[in-house]
N, C-alpha and C. Protein backbone atom coordinates (compact mmCIF):
# COMPACT_ATOMS: atom_id res chain seq x y z
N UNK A 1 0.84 -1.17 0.00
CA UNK A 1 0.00 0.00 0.00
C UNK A 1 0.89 1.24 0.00
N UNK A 2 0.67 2.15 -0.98
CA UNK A 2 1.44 3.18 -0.94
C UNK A 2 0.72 4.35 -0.65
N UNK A 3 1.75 5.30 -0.21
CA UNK A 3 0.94 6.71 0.35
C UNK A 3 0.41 7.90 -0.66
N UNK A 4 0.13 9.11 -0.49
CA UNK A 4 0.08 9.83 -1.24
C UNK A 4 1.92 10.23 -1.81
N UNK A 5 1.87 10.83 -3.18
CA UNK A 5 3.09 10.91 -3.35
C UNK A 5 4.02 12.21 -2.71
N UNK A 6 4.72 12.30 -2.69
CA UNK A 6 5.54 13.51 -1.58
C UNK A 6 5.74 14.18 -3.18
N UNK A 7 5.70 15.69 -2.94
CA UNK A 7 5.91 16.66 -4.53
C UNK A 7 7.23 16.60 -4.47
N UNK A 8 7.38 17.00 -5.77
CA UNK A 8 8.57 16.84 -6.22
C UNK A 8 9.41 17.97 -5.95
N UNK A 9 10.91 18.24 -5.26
CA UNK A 9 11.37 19.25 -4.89
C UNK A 9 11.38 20.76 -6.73
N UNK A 10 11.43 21.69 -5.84
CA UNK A 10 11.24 22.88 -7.22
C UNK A 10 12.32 23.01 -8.00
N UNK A 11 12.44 23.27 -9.00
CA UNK A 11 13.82 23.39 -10.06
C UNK A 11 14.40 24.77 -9.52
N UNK A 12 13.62 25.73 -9.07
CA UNK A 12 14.01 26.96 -9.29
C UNK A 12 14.38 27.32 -7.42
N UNK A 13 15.68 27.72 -7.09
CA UNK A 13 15.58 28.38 -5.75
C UNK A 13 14.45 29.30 -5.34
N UNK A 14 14.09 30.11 -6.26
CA UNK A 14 12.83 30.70 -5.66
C UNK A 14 11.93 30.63 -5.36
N UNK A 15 11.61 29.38 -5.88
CA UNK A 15 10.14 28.64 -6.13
C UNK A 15 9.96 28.38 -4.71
N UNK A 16 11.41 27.39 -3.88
CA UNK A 16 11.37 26.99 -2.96
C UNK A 16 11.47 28.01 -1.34
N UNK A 17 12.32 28.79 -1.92
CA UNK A 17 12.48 29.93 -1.08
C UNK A 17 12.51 31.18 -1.27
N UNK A 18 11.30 31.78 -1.67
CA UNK A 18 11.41 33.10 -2.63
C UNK A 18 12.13 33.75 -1.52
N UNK A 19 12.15 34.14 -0.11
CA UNK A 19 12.43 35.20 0.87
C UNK A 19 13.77 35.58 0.82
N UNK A 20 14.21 34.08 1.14
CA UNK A 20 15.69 34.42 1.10
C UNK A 20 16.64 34.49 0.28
N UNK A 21 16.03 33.97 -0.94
CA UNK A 21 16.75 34.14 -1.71
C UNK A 21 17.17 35.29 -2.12
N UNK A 22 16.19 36.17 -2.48
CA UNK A 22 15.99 37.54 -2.84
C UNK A 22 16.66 38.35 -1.71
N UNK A 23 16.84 38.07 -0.74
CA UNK A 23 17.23 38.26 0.02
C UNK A 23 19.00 38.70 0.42
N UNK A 24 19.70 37.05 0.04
CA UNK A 24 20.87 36.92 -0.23
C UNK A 24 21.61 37.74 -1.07
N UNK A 25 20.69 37.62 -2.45
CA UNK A 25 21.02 38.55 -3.74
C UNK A 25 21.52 39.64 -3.10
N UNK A 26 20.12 40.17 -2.42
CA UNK A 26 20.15 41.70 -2.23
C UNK A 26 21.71 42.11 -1.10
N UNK A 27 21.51 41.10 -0.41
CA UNK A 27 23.06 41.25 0.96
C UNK A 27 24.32 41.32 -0.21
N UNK A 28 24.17 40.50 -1.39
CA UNK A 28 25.25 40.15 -2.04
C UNK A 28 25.99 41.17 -2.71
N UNK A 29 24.69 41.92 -3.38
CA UNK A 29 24.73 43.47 -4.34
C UNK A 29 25.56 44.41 -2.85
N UNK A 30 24.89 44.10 -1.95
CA UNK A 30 25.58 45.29 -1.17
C UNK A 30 26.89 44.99 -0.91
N UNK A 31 27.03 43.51 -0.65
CA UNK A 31 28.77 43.44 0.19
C UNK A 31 29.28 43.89 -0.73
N UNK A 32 29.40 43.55 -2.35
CA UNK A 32 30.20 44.18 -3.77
C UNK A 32 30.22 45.55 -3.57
N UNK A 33 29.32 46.58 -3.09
CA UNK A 33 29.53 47.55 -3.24
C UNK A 33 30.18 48.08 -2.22
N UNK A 34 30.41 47.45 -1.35
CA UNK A 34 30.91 47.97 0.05
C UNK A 34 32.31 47.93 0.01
N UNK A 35 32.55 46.26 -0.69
CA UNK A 35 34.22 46.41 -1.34
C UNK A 35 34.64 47.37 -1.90
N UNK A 36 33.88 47.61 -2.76
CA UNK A 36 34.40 48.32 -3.82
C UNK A 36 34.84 49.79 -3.35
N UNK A 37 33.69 50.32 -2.41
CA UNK A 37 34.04 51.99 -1.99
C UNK A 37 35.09 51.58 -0.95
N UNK A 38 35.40 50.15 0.14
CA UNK A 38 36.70 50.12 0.50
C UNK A 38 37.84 50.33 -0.12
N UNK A 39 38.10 49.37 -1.26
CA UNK A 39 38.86 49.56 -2.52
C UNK A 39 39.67 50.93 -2.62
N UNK A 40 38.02 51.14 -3.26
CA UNK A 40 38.42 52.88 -3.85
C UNK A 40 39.03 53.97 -2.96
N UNK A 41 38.40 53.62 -1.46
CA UNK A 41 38.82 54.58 -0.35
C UNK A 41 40.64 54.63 -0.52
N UNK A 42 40.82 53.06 -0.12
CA UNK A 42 42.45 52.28 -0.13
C UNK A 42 42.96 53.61 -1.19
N UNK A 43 42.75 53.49 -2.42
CA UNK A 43 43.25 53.79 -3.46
C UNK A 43 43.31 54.90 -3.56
N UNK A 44 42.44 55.72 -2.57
CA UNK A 44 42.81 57.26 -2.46
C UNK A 44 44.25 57.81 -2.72
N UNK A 45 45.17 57.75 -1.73
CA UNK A 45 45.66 57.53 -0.88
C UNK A 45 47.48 57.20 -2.39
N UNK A 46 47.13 56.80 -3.09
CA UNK A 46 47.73 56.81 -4.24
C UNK A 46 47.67 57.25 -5.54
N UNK A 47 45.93 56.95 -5.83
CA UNK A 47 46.26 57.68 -7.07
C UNK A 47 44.31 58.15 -6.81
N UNK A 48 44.10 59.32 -6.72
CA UNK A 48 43.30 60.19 -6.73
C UNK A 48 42.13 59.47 -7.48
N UNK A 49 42.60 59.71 -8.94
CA UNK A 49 41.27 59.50 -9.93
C UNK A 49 40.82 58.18 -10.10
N UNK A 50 42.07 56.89 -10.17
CA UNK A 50 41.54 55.33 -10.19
C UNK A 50 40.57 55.46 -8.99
N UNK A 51 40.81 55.54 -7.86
CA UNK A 51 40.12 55.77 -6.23
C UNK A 51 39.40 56.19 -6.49
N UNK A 52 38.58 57.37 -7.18
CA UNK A 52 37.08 58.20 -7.24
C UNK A 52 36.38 57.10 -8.12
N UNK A 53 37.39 56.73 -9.16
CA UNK A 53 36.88 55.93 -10.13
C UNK A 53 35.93 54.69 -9.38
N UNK A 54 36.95 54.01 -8.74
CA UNK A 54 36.66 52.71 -8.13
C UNK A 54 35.44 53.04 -7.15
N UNK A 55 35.48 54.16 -6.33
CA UNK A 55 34.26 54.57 -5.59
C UNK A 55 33.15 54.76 -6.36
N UNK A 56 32.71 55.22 -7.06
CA UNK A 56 31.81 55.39 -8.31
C UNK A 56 31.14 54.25 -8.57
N UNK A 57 32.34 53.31 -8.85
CA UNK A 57 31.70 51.80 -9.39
C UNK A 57 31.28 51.01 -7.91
N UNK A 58 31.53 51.57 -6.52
CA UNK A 58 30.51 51.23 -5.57
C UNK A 58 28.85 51.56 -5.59
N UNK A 59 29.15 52.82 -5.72
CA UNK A 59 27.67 53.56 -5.94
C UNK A 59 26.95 53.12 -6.75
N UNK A 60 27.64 52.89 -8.35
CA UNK A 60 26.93 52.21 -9.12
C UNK A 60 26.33 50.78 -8.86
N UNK A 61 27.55 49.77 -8.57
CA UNK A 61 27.09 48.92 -8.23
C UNK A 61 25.60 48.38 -6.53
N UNK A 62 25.74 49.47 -5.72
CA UNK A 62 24.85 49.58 -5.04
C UNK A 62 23.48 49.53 -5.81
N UNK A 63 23.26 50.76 -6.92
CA UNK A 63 22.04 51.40 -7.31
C UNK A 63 21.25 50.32 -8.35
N UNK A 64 22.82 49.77 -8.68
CA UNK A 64 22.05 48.58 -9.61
C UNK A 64 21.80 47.22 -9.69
N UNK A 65 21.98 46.91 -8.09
CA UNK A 65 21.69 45.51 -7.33
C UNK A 65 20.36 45.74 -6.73
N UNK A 66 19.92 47.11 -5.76
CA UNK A 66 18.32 47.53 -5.84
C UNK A 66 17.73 47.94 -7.05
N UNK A 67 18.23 48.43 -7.82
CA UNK A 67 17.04 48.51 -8.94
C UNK A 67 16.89 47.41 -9.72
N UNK A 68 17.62 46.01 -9.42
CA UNK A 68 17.62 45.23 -10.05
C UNK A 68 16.78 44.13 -9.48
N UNK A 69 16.67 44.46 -7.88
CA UNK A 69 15.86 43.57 -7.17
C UNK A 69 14.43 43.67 -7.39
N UNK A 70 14.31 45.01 -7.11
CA UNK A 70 12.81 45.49 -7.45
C UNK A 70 12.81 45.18 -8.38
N UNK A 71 13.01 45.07 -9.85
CA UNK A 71 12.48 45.20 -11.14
C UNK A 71 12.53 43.59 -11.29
N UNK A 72 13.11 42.86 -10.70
CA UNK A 72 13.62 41.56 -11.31
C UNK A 72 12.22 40.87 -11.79
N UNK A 73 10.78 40.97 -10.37
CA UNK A 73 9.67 40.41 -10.83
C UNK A 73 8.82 40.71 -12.33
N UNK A 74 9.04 42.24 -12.80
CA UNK A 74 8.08 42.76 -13.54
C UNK A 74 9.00 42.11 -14.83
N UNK A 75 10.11 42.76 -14.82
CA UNK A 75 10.88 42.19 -16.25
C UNK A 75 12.48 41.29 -16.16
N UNK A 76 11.56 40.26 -16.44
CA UNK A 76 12.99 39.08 -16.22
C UNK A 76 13.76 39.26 -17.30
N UNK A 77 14.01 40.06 -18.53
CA UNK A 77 14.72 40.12 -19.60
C UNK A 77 15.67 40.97 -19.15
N UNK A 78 15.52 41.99 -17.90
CA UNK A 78 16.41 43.08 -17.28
C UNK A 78 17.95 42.43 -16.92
N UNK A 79 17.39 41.46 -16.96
CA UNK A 79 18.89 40.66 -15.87
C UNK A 79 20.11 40.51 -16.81
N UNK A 80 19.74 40.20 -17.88
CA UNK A 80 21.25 39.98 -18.69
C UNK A 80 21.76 41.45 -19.19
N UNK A 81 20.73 42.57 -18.88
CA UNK A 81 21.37 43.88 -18.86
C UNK A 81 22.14 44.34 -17.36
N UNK A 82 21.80 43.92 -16.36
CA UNK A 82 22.31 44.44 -15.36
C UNK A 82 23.59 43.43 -14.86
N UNK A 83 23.73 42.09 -15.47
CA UNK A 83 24.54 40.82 -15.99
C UNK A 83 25.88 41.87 -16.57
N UNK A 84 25.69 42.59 -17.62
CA UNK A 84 26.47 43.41 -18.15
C UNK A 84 27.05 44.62 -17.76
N UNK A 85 26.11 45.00 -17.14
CA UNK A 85 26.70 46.28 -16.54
C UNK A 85 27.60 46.22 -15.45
N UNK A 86 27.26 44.93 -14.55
CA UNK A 86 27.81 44.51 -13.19
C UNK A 86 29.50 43.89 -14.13
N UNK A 87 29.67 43.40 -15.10
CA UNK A 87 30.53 43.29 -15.95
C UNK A 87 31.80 44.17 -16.53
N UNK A 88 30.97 45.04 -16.87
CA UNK A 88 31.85 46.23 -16.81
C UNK A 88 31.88 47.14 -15.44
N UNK A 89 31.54 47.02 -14.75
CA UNK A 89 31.53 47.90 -13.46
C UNK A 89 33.15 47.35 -13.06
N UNK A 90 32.40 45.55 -12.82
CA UNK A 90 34.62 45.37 -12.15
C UNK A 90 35.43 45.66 -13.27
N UNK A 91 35.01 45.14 -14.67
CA UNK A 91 36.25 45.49 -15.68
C UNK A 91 37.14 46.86 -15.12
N UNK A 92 36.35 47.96 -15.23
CA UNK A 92 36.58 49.35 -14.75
C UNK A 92 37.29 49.19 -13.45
N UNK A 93 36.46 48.50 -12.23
CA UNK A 93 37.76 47.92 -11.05
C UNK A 93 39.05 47.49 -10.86
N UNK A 94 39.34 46.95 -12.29
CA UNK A 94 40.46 45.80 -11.79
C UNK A 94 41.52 46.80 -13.31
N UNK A 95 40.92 47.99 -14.30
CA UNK A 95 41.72 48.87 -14.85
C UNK A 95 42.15 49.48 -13.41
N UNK A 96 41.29 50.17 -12.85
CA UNK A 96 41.72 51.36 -12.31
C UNK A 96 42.76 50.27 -11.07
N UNK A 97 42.87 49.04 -10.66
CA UNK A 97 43.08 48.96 -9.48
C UNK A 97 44.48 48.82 -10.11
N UNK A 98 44.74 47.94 -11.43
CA UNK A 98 46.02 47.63 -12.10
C UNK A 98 46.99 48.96 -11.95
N UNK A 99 46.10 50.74 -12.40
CA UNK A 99 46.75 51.58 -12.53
C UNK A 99 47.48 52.01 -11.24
N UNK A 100 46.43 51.84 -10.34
CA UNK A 100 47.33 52.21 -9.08
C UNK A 100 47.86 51.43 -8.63
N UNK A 101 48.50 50.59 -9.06
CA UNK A 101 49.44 49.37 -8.11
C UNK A 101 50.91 49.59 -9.38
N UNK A 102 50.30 50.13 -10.39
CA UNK A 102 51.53 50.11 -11.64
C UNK A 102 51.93 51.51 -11.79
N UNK A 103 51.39 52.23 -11.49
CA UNK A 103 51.54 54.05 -11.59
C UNK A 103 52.94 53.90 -10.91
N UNK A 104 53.79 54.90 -11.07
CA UNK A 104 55.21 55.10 -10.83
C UNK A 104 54.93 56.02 -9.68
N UNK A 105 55.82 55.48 -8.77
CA UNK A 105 55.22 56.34 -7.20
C UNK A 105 56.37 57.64 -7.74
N UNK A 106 56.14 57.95 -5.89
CA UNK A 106 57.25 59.18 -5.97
C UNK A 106 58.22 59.17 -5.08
N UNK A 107 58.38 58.15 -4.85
CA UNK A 107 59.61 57.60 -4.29
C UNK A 107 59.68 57.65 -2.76
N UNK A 108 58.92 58.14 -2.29
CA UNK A 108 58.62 58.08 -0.76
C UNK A 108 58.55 57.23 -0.40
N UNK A 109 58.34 56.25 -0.36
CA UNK A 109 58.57 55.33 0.80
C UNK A 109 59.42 54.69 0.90
């Protein structure tokens, strides 16, 4: 004699746990951006403009992990745009971070 059948687990994390998932995302968008204005702060401190630069791409990256959360339900086609942008945001990170670690100091230290 068999029982009723137990459902079948969901394909999709959200399905199963919309809360936290959305959730995680959202903690995730922020820790990136939190690096990043650390980063950029660091980088003050050497080279002025990579450092504003790299701060920038905190802010950005902040504005476009919430506007990406909110929007994610209405238009799921948004994501491989903000996929891209989050793309070039570090590209821009890891120029500006190369410049200030390769920039020719001034001999101080």
């Amino acid at each position: 004699m068999s029982g009723p059948a137990s459902p079948a687990p969901a394909d999709d994390i959200e399905d199963r746990d919309p809360g936290l998932a959305r959730e995680r995302t959202d903690l995730a968008w922020t820790r990136t951006a939190v690096s990043f204005v650390a980063l950029g702060t660091a980088m003050l401190r050497t080279n002025a403009i990579a450092g504003a630069l790299v701060v920038a791409a905190g802010a950005a990256v902040w504005l476009m992990g919430h506007l990406s959360a909110r929007r994610a339900d209405d238009h799921p086609e948004r994501r491989r745009t903000v996929q891209l942008i989050t793309a070039a945001t570090t590209l821009t990170a890891f120029v500006a971070l190369a410049l200030a670690l390769l920039a020719p100091g001034d001999g101080s230290r």
